[in-house]
C-alpha atoms as a PDB file:
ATOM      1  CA  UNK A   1      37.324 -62.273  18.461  1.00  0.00           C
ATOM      2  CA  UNK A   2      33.335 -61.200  18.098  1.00  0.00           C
ATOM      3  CA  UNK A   3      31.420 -63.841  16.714  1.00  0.00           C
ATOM      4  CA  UNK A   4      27.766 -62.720  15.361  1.00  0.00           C
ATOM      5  CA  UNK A   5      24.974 -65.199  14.505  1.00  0.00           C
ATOM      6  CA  UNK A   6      22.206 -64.366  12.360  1.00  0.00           C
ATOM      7  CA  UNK A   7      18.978 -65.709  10.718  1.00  0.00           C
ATOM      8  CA  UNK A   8      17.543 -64.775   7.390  1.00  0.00           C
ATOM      9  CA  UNK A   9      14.055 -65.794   6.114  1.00  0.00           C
ATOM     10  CA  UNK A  10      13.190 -67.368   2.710  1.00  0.00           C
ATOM     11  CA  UNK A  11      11.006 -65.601   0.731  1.00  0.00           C
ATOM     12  CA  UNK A  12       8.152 -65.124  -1.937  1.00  0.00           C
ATOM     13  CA  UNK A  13       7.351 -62.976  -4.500  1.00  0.00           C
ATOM     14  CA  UNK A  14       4.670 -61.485  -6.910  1.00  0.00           C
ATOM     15  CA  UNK A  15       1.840 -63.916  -4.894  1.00  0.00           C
ATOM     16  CA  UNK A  16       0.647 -63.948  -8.123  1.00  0.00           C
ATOM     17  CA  UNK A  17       0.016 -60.852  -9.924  1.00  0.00           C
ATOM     18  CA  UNK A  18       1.646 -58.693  -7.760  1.00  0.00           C
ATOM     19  CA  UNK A  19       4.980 -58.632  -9.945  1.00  0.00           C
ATOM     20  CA  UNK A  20       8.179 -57.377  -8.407  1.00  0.00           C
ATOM     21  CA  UNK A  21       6.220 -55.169  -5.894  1.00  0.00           C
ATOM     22  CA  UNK A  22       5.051 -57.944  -3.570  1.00  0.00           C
ATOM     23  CA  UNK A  23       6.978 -60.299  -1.519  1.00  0.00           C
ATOM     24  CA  UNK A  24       6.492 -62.226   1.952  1.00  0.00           C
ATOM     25  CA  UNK A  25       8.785 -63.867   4.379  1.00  0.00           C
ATOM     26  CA  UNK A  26       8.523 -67.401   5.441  1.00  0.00           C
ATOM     27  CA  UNK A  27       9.404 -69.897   8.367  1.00  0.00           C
ATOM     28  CA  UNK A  28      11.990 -71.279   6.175  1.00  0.00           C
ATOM     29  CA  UNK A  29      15.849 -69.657   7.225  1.00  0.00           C
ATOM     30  CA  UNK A  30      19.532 -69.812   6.386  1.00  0.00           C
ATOM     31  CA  UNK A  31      21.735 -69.194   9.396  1.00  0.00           C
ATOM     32  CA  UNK A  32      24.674 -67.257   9.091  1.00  0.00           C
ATOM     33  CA  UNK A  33      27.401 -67.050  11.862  1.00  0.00           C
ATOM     34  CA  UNK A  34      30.621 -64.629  11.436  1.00  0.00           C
ATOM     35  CA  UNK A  35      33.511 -64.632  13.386  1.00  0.00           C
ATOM     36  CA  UNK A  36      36.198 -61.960  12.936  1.00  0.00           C
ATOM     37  CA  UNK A  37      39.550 -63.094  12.749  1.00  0.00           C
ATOM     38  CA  UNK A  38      43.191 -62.119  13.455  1.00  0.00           C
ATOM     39  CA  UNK A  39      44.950 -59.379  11.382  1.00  0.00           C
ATOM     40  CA  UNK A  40      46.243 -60.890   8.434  1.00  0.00           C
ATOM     41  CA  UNK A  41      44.663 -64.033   8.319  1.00  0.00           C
ATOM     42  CA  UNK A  42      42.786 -65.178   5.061  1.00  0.00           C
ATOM     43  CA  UNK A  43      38.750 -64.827   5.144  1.00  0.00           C
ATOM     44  CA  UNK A  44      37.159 -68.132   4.875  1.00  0.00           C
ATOM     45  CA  UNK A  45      33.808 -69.069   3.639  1.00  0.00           C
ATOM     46  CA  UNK A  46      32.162 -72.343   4.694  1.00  0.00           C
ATOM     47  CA  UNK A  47      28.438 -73.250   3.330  1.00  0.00           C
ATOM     48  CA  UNK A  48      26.100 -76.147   4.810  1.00  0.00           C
ATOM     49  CA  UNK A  49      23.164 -77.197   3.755  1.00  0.00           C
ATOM     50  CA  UNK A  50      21.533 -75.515   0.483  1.00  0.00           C
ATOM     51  CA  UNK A  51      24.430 -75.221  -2.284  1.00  0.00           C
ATOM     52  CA  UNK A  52      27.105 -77.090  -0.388  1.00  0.00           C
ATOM     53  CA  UNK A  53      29.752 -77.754  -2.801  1.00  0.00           C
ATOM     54  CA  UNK A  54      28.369 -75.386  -5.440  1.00  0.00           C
ATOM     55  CA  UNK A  55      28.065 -71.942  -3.713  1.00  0.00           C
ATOM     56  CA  UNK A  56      31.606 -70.020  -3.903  1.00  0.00           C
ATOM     57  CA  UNK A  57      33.810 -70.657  -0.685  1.00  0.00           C
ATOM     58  CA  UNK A  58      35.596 -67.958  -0.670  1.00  0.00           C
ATOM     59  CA  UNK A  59      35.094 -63.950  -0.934  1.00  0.00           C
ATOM     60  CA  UNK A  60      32.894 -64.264  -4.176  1.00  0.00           C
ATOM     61  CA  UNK A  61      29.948 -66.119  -2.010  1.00  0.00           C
ATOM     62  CA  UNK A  62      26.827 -63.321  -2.393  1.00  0.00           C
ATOM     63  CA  UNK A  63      26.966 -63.564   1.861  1.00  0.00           C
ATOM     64  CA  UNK A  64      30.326 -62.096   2.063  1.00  0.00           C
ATOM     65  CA  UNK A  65      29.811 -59.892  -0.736  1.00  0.00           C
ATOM     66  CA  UNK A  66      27.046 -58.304   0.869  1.00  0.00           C
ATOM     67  CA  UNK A  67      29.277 -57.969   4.141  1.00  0.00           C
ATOM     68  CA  UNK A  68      32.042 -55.907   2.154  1.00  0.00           C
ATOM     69  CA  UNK A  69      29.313 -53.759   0.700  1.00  0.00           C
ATOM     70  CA  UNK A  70      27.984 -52.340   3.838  1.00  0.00           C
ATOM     71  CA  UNK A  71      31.646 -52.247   5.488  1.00  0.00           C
ATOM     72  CA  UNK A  72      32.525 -49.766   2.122  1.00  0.00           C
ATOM     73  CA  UNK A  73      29.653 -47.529   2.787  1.00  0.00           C
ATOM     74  CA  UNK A  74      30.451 -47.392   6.559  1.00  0.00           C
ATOM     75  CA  UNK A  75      34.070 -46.078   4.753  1.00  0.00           C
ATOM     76  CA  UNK A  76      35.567 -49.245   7.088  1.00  0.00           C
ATOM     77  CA  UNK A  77      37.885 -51.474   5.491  1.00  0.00           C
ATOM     78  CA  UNK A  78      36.521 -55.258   6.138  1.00  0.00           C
ATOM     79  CA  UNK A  79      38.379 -57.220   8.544  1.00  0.00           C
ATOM     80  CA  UNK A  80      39.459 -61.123   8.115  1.00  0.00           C
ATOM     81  CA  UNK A  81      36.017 -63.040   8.300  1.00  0.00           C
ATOM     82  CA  UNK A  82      35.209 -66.229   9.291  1.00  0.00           C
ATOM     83  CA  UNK A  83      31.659 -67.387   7.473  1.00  0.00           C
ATOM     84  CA  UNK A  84      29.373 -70.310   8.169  1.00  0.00           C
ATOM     85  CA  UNK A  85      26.604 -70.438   6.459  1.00  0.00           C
ATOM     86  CA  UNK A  86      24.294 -72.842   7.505  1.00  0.00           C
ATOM     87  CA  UNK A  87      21.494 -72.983   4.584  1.00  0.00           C
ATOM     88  CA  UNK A  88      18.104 -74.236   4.483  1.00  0.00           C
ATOM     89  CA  UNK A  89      16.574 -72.178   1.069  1.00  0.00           C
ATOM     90  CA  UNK A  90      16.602 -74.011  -1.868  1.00  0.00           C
ATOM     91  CA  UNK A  91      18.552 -72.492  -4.665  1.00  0.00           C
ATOM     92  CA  UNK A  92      17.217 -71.228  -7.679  1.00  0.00           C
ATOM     93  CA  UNK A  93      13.192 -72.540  -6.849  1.00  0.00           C
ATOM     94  CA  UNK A  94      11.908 -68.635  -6.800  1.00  0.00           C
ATOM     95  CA  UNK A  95      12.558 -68.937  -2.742  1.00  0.00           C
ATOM     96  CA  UNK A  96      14.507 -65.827  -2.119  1.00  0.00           C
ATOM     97  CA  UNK A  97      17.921 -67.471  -1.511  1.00  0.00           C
ATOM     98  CA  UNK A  98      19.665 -64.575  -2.771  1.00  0.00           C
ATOM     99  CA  UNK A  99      17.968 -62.133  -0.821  1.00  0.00           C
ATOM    100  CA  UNK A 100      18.606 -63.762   2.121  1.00  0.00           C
ATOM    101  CA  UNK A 101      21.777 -64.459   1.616  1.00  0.00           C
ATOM    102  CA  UNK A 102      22.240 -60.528   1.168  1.00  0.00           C
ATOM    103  CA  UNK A 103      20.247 -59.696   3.769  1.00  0.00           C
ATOM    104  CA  UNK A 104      21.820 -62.227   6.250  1.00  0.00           C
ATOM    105  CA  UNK A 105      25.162 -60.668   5.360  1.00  0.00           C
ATOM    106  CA  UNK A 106      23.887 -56.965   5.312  1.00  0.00           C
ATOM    107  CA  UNK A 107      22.442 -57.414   9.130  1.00  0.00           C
ATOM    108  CA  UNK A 108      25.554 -58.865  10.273  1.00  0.00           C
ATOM    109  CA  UNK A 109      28.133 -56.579   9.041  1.00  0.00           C
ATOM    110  CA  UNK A 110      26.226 -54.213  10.584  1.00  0.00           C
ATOM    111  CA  UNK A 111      25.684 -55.811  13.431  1.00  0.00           C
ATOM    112  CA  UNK A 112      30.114 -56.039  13.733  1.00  0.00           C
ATOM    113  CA  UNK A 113      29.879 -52.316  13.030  1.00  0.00           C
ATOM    114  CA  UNK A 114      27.400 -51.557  16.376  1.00  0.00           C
ATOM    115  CA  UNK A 115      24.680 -50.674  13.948  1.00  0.00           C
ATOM    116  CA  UNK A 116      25.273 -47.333  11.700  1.00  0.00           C
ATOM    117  CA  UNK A 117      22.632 -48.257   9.509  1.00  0.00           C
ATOM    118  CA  UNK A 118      19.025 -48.718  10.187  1.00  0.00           C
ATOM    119  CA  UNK A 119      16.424 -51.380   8.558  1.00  0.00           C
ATOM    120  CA  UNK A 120      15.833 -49.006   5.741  1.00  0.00           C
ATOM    121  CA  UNK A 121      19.128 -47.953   4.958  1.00  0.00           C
ATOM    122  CA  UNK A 122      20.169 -52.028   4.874  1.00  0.00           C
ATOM    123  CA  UNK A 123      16.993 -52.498   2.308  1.00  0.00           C
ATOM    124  CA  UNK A 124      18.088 -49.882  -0.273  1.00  0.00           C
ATOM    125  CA  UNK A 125      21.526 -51.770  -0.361  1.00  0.00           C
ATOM    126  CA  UNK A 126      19.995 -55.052  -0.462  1.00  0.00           C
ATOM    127  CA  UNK A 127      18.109 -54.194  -3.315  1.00  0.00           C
ATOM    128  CA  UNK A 128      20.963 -51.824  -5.165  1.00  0.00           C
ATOM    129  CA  UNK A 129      23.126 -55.638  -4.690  1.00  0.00           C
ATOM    130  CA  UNK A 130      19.942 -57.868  -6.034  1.00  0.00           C
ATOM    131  CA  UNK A 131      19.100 -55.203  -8.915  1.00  0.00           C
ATOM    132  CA  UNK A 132      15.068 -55.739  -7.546  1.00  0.00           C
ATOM    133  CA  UNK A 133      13.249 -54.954  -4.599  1.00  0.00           C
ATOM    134  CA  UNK A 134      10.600 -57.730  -4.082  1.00  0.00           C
ATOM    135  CA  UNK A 135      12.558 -60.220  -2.013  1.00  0.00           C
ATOM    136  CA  UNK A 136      14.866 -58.514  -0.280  1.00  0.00           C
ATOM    137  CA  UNK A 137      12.117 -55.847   0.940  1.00  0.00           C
ATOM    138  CA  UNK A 138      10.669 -59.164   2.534  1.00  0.00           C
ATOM    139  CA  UNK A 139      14.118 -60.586   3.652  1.00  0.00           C
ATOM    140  CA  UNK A 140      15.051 -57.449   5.420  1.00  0.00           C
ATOM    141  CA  UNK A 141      11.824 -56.008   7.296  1.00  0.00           C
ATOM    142  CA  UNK A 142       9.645 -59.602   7.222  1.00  0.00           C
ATOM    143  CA  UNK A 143       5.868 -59.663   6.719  1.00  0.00           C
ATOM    144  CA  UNK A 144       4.071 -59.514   3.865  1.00  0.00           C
ATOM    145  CA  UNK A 145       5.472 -55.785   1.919  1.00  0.00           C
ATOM    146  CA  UNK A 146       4.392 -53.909  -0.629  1.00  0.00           C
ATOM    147  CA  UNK A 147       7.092 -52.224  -2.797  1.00  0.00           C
ATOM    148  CA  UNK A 148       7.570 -49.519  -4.902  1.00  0.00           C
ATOM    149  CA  UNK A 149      11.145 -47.847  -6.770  1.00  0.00           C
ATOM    150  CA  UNK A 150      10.692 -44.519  -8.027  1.00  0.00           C
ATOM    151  CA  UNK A 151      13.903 -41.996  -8.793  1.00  0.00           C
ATOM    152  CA  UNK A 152      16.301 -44.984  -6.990  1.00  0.00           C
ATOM    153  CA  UNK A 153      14.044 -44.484  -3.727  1.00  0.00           C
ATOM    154  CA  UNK A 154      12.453 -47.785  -2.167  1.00  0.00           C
ATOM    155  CA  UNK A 155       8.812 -47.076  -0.987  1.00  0.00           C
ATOM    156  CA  UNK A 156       7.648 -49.840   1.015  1.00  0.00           C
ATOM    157  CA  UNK A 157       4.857 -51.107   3.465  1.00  0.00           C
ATOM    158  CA  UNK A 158       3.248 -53.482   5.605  1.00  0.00           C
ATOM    159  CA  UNK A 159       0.179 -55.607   4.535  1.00  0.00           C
ATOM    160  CA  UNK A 160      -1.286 -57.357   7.647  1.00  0.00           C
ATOM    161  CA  UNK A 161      -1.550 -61.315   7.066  1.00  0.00           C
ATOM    162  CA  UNK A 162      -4.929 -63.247   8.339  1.00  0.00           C
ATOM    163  CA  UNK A 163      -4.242 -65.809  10.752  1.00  0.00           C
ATOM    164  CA  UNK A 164      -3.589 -68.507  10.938  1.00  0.00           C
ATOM    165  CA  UNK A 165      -2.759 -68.748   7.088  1.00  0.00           C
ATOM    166  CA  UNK A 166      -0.529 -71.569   5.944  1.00  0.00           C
ATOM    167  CA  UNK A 167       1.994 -71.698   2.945  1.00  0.00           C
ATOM    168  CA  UNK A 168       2.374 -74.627   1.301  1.00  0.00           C
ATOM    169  CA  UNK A 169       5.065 -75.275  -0.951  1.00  0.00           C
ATOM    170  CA  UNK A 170       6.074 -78.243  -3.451  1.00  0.00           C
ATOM    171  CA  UNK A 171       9.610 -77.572  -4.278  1.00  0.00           C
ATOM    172  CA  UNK A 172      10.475 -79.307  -7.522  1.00  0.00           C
ATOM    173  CA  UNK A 173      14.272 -80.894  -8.100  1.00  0.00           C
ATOM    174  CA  UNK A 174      14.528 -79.158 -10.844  1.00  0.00           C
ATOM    175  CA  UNK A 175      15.388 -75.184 -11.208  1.00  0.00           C
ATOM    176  CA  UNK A 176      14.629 -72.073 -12.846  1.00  0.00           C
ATOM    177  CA  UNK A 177      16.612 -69.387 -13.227  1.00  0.00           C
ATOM    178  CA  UNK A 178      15.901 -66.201 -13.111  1.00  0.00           C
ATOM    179  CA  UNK A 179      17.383 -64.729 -16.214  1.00  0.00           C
ATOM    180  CA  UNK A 180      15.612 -67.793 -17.669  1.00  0.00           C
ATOM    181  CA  UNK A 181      12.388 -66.794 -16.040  1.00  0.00           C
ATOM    182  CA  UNK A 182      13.209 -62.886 -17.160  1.00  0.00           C
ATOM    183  CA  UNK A 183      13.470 -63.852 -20.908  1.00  0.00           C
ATOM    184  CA  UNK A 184      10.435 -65.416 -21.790  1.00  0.00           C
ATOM    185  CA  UNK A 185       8.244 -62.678 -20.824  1.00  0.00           C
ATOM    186  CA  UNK A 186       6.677 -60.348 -23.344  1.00  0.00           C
ATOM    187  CA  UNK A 187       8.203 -56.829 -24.267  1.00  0.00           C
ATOM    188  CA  UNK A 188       4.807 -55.578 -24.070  1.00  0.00           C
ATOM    189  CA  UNK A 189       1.319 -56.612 -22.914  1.00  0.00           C
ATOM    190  CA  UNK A 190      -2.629 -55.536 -23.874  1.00  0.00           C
ATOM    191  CA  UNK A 191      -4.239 -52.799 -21.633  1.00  0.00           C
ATOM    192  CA  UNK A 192      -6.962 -55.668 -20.988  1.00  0.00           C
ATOM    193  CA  UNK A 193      -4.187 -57.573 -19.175  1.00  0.00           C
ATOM    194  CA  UNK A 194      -2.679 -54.833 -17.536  1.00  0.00           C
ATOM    195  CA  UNK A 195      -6.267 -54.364 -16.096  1.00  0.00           C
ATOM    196  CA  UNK A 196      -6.849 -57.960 -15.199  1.00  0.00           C
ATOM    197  CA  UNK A 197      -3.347 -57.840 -12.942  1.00  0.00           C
ATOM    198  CA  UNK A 198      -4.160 -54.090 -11.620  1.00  0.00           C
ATOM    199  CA  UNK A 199      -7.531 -54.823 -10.177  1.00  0.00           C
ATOM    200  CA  UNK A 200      -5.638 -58.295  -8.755  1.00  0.00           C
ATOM    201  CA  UNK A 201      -3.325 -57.019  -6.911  1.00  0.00           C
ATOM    202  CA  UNK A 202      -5.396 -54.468  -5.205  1.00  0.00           C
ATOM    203  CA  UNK A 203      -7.858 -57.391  -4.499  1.00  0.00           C
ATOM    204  CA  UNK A 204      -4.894 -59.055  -2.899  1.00  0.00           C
ATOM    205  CA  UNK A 205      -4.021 -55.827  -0.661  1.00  0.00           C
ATOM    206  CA  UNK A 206      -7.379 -56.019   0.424  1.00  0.00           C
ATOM    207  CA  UNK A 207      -8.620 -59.513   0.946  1.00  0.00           C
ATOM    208  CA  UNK A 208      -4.811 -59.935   3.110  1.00  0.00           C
ATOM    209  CA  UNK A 209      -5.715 -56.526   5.012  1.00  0.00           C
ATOM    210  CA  UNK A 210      -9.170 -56.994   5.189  1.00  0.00           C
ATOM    211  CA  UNK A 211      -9.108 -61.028   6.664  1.00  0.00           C
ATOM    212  CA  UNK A 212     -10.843 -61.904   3.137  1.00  0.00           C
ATOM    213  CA  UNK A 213      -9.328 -65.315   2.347  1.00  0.00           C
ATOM    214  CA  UNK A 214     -12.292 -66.516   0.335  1.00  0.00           C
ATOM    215  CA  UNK A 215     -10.816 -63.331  -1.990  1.00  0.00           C
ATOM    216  CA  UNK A 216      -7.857 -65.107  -2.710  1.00  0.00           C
ATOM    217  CA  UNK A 217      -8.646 -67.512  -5.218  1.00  0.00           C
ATOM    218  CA  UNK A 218      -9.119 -64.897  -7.681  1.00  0.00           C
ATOM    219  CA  UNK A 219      -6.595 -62.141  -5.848  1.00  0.00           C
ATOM    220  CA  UNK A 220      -3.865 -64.518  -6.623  1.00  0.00           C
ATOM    221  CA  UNK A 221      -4.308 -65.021 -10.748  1.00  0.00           C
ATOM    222  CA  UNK A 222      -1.915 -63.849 -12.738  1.00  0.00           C
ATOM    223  CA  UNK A 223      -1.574 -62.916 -16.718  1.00  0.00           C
ATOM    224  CA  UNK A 224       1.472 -60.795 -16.988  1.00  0.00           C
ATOM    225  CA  UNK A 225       4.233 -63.664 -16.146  1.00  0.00           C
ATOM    226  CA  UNK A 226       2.947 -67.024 -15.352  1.00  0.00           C
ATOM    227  CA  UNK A 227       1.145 -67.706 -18.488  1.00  0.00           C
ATOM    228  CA  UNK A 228       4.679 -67.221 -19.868  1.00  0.00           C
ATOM    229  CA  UNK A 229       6.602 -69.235 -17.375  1.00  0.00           C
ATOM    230  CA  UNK A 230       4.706 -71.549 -18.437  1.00  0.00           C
ATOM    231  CA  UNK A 231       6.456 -72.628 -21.014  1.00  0.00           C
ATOM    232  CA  UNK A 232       9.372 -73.621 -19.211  1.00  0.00           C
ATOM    233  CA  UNK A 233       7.502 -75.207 -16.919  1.00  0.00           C
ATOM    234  CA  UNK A 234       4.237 -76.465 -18.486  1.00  0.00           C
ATOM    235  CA  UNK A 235       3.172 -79.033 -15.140  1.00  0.00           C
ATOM    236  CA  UNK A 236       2.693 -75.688 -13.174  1.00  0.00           C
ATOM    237  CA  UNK A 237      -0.984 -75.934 -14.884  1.00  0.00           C
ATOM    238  CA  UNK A 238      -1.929 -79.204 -13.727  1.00  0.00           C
ATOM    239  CA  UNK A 239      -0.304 -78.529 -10.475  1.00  0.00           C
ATOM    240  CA  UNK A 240      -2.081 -75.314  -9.932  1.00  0.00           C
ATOM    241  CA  UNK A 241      -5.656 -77.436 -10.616  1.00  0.00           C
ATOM    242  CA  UNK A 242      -4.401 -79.978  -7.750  1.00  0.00           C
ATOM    243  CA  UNK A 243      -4.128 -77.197  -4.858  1.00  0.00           C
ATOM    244  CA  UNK A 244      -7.115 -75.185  -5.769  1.00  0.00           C
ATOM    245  CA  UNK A 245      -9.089 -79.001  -6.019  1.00  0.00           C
ATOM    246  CA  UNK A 246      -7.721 -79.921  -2.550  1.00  0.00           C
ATOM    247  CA  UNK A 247      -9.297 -76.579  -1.266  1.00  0.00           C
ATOM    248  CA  UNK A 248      -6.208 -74.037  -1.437  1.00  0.00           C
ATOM    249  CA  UNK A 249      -7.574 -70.446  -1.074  1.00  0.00           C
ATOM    250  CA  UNK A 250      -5.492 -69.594  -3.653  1.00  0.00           C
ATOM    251  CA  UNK A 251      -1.965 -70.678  -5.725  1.00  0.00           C
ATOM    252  CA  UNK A 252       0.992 -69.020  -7.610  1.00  0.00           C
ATOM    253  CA  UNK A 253       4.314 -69.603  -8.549  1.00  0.00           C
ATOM    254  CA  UNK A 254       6.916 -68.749  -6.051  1.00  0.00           C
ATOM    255  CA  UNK A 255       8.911 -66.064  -7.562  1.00  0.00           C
ATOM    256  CA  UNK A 256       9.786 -67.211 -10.850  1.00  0.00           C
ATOM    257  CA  UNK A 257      10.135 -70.350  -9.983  1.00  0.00           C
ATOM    258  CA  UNK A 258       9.990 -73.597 -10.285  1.00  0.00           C
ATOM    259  CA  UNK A 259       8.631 -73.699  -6.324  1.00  0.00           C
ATOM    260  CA  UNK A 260       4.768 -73.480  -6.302  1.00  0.00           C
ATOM    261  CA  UNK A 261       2.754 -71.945  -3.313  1.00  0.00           C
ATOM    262  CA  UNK A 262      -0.841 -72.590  -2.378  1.00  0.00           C
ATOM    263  CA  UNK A 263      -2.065 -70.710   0.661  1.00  0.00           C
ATOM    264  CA  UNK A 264      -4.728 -72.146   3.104  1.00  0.00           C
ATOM    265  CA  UNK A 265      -5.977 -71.727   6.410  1.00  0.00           C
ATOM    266  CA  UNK A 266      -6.728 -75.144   7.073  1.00  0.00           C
ATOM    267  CA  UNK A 267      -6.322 -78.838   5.012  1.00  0.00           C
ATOM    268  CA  UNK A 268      -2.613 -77.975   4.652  1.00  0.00           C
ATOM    269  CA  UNK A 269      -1.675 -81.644   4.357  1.00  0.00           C
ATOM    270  CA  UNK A 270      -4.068 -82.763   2.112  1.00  0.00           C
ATOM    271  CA  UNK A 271      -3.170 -79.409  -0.342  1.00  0.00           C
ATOM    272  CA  UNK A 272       0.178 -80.875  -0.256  1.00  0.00           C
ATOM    273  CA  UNK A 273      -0.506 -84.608  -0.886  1.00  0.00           C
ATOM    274  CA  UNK A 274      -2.775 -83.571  -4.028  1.00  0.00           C
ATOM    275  CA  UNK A 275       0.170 -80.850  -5.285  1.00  0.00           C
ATOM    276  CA  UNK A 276       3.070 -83.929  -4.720  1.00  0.00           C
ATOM    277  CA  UNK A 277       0.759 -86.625  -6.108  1.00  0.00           C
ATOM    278  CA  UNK A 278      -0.173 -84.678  -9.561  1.00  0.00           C
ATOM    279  CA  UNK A 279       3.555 -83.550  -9.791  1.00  0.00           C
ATOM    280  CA  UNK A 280       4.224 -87.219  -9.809  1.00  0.00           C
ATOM    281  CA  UNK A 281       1.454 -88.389 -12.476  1.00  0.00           C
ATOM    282  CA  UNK A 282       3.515 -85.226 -14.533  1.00  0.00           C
ATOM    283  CA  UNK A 283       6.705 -87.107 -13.995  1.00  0.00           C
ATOM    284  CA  UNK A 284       8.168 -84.045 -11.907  1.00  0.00           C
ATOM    285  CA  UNK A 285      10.212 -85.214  -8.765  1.00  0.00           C
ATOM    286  CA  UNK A 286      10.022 -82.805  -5.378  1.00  0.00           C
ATOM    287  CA  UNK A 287       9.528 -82.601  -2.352  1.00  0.00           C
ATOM    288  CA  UNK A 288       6.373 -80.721  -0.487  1.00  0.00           C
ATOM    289  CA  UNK A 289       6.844 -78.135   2.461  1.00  0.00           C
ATOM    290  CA  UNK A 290       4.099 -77.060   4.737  1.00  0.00           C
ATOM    291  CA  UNK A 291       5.085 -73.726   6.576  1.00  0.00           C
ATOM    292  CA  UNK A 292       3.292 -70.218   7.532  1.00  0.00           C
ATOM    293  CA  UNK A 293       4.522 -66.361   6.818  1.00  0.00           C
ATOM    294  CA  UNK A 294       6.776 -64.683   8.887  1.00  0.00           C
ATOM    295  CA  UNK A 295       6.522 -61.238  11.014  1.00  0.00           C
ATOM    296  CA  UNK A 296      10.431 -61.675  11.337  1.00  0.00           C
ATOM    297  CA  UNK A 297      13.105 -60.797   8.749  1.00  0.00           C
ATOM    298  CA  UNK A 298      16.780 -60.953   8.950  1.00  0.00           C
ATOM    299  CA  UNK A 299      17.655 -60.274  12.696  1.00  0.00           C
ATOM    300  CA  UNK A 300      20.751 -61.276  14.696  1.00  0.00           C
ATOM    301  CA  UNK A 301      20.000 -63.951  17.297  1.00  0.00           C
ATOM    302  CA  UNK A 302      23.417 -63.411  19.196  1.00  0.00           C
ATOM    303  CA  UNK A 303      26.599 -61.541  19.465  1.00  0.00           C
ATOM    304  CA  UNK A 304      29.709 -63.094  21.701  1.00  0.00           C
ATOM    305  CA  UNK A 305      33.533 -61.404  21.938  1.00  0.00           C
ATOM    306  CA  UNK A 306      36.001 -63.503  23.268  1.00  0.00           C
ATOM    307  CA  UNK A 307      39.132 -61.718  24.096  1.00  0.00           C
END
């Protein structure tokens, strides 16, 4: 029997106005451990933590999924599986518990394999499985990354991160998905707000390359989905007001949701105190998470045989 542990990294997208071509891993994981089993035993799916008792148990969990997707383009047929999956992303709170979930699964089938596929080659099928290439760009090489599609070809890089910045997160009870999130946006959009993101998200390349924090409070503002998103989520205003009040450098939505990020370098606690306290006065429940970007996507952390 080889048993293989591995970590995958929450995640967040857009930062703002960079929509569905910028994403960044956090110090937030989901632990996966896989042990192969006997021939002809049954697979078996356990999940702890983060959608216990509401994430599928069996071979339709996203984790295993993932797993039998590499194993068919190694041409290998997938051996019984033992899963754990020991979760700490919040579902459905624009936190990139998909994409890790894929990309926890991806590493360690490949891991069980010896390693056919390099980081690259496990990001285009993370992204063919999530249908977008934000998160799971993130998930799989860690960092802040830049993404781009183009003829069903991922281009991606590396935006450096000034230290000692801080994420912090209130995570609301309630959830948004992302079809929801998808729906409300407008077909179409004026060329004066296509500017106003453009010239945004290049501010936000360059104030994170260029150790310009005090850029962020206007790198990260958004008119393409949050005014939208909005809607469905209409304390996101007030909550917004609270961070940048309490001296965030900047805040966004996390993904599409309902998660909110405000980034800071110091005054992390008192960020979070105002974002909890006017989530309260808005009658939204949550809880507040103070945590920093991540270098390290989905790696293995060990692999054991016991024969």
């Amino acid at each position: 029997m080889t048993t293989v542990e591995v970590r995958a990294p929450a995640t967040t997208a857009n930062l703002g106005p960079g929509y569905d071509c910028l994403g960044m891993a956090l110090d937030i994981w989901n632990r996966l451990t896989v042990s192969t089993l006997p021939a002809g035993s049954t697979p078996t799916v356990q999940v702890n933590g983060e959608g216990e008792g509401e994430l599928a148990g069996d071979t339709d969990n996203l984790t295993y999924r993932a797993m039998a997707f590499l194993y068919d383009e190694a041409d290998t047929p997938i051996p019984p599986l033992e899963l754990v999956c020991q979760n700490g992303i919040p579902l459905s709170r624009g936190m990139g518990s998909s994409a890790a979930a894929i990309a926890g699964g991806l590493v360690a089938a490949n891991a069980l394999l010896d390693e056919p596929f390099s980081a690259n080659d496990l990001l285009e099928m993370a992204a063919t499985i999530e249908g977008h290439p934000d998160n799971v760009a993130a998930a799989v090489h860690g960092g802040l990354r830049l993404v781009v599609m183009e003829d069903n070809q991922i281009y991606t890089a590396p935006i450096r991160i000034p230290a000692e910045l801080q994420a912090v997160l209130f995570i609301p009870e309630n959830r948004i998905a992302t079809v929801d999130a998808r729906r409300v946006l407008p077909a179409e959009i004026s060329v004066a707000d296509a500017v106003y993101n453009m010239s945004r998200a290049a501010l936000l390349v360059a104030a994170m390359e260029g150790n310009r924090p005090e850029y962020l409070k206007i790198a990260t503002q958004d008119r393409l989905h949050q005014p939208y998103r909005e809607t469905i989520f209409p304390p996101m205003k007030v909550i917004f007001a609270a961070a940048r009040d309490a001296g965030a450098l900047g805040v966004f939505l996390s993904g599409s949701g309902s998660a909110i990020m405000a980034l800071t370098q110091e005054r992390a606690m008192t960020v979070a105190y105002e974002m909890f306290d006017a989530a309260r006065l808005c009658g939204v429940e949550g809880r507040v998470e103070v945590t920093t970007p991540t270098e390290l996507g989905a790696h293995v952390v060990s692999v054991s045989s016991n024969d």
